[in-house]
Protein backbone atom coordinates (compact mmCIF):
# COMPACT_ATOMS: atom_id res chain seq x y z
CA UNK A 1 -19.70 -90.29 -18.33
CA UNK A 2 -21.47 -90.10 -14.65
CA UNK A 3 -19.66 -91.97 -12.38
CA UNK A 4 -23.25 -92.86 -10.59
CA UNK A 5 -24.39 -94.74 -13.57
CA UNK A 6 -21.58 -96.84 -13.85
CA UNK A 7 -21.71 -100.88 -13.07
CA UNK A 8 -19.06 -103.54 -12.54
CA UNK A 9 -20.95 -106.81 -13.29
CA UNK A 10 -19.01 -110.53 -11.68
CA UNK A 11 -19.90 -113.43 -13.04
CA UNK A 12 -19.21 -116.37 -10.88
CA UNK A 13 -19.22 -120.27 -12.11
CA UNK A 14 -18.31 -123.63 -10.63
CA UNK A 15 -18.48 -126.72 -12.75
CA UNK A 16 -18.48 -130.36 -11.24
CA UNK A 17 -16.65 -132.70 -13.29
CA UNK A 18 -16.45 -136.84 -13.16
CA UNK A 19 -12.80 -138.22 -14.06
CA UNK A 20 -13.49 -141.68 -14.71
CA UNK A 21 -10.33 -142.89 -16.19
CA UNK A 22 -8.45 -141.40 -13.68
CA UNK A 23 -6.68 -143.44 -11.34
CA UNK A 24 -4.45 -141.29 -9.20
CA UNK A 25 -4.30 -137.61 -7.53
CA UNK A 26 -1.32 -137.13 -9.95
CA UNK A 27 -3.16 -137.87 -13.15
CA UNK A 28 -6.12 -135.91 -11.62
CA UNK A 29 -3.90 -132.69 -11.05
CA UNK A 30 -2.52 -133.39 -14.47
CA UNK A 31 -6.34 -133.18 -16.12
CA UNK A 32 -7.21 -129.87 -13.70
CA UNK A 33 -3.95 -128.35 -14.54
CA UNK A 34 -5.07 -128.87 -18.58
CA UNK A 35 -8.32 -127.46 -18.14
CA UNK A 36 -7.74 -124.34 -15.48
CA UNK A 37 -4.96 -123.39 -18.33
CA UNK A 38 -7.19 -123.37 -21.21
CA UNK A 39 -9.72 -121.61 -19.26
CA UNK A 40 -7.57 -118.84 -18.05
CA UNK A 41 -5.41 -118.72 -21.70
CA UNK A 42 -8.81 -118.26 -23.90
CA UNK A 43 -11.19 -115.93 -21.49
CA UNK A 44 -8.65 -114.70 -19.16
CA UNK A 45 -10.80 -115.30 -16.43
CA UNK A 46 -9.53 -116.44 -12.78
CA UNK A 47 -9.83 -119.81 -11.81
CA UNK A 48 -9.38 -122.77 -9.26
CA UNK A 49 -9.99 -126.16 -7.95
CA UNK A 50 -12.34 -125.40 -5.31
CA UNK A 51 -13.47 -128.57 -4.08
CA UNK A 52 -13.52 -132.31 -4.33
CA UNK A 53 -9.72 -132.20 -3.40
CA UNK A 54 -9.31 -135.76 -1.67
CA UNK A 55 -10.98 -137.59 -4.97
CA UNK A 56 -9.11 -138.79 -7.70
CA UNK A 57 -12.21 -139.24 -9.42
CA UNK A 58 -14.25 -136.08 -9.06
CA UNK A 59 -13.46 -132.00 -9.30
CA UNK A 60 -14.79 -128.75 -8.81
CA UNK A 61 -13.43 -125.66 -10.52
CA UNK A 62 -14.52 -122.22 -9.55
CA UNK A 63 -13.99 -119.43 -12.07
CA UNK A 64 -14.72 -115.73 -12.25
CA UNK A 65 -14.94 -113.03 -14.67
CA UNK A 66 -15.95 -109.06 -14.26
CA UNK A 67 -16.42 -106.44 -16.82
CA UNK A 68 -19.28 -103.80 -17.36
CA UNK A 69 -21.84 -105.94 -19.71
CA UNK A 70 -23.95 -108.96 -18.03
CA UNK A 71 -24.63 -110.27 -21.35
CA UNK A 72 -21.20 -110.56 -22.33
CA UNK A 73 -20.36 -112.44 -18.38
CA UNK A 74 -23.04 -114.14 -18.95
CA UNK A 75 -21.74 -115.32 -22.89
CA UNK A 76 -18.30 -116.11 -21.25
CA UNK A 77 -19.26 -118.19 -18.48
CA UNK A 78 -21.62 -120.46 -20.91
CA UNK A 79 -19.01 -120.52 -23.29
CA UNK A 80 -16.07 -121.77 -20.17
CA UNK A 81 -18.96 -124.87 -19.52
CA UNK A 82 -18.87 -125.44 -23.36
CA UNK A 83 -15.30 -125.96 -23.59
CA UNK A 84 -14.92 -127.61 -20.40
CA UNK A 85 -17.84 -130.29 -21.59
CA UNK A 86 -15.99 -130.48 -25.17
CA UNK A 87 -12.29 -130.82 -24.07
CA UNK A 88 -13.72 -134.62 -23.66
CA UNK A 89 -11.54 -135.05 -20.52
CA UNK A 90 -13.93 -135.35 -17.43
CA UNK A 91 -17.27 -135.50 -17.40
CA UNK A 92 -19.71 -132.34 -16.09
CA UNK A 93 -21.64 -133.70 -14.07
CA UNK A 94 -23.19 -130.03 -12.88
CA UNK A 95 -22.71 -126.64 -13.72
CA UNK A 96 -23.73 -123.28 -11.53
CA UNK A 97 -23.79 -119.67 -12.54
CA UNK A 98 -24.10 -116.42 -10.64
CA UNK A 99 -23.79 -112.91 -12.28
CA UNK A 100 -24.09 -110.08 -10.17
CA UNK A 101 -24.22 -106.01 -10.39
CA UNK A 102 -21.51 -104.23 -8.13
């Protein structure tokens, strides 16, 4: 296959979460620590808290994913907010998506 026609596609996501039962840094690290696992254990993507450290009542948790399909990133990444919004733990309060040819 040409080399020239070939395209690395990164999908990049952040979702906002609410923790309202969460009193605590500790039990917050506790819920982030649950979620970044299932993330990276079911789409072996990358992923981190990226924000909202000082809270014990709110998160932010960046992820990303590359491959050579956008459809499929794109699939993935709305399929991460899914899980994140059905684990029942925190509350999304936003979600943001970027997919991007390389």
């Amino acid at each position: 296959m040409d080399e020239a026609n070939e395209t690395m596609v990164v999908g990049l996501g952040m979702v906002s979460l609410r923790l309202h039962d969460c009193r605590s840094l500790k039990g917050k690290r506790g819920i982030i620590k649950s979620i970044i696992g299932q993330i990276r254990n079911q789409f072996n993507a990358s992923v981190a808290e990226v924000g909202a450290n000082d809270s014990h009542q709110a998160a932010r948790i960046g992820m990303a994913l590359v491959g050579n399909d956008r459809a499929v990133i794109n699939s993935k990444l709305d399929k991460i907010f899914n899980m994140v919004d059905a684990m029942g733990v925190a509350e999304v309060v936003d979600t943001d998506l970027e997919i991007m040819n390389v």
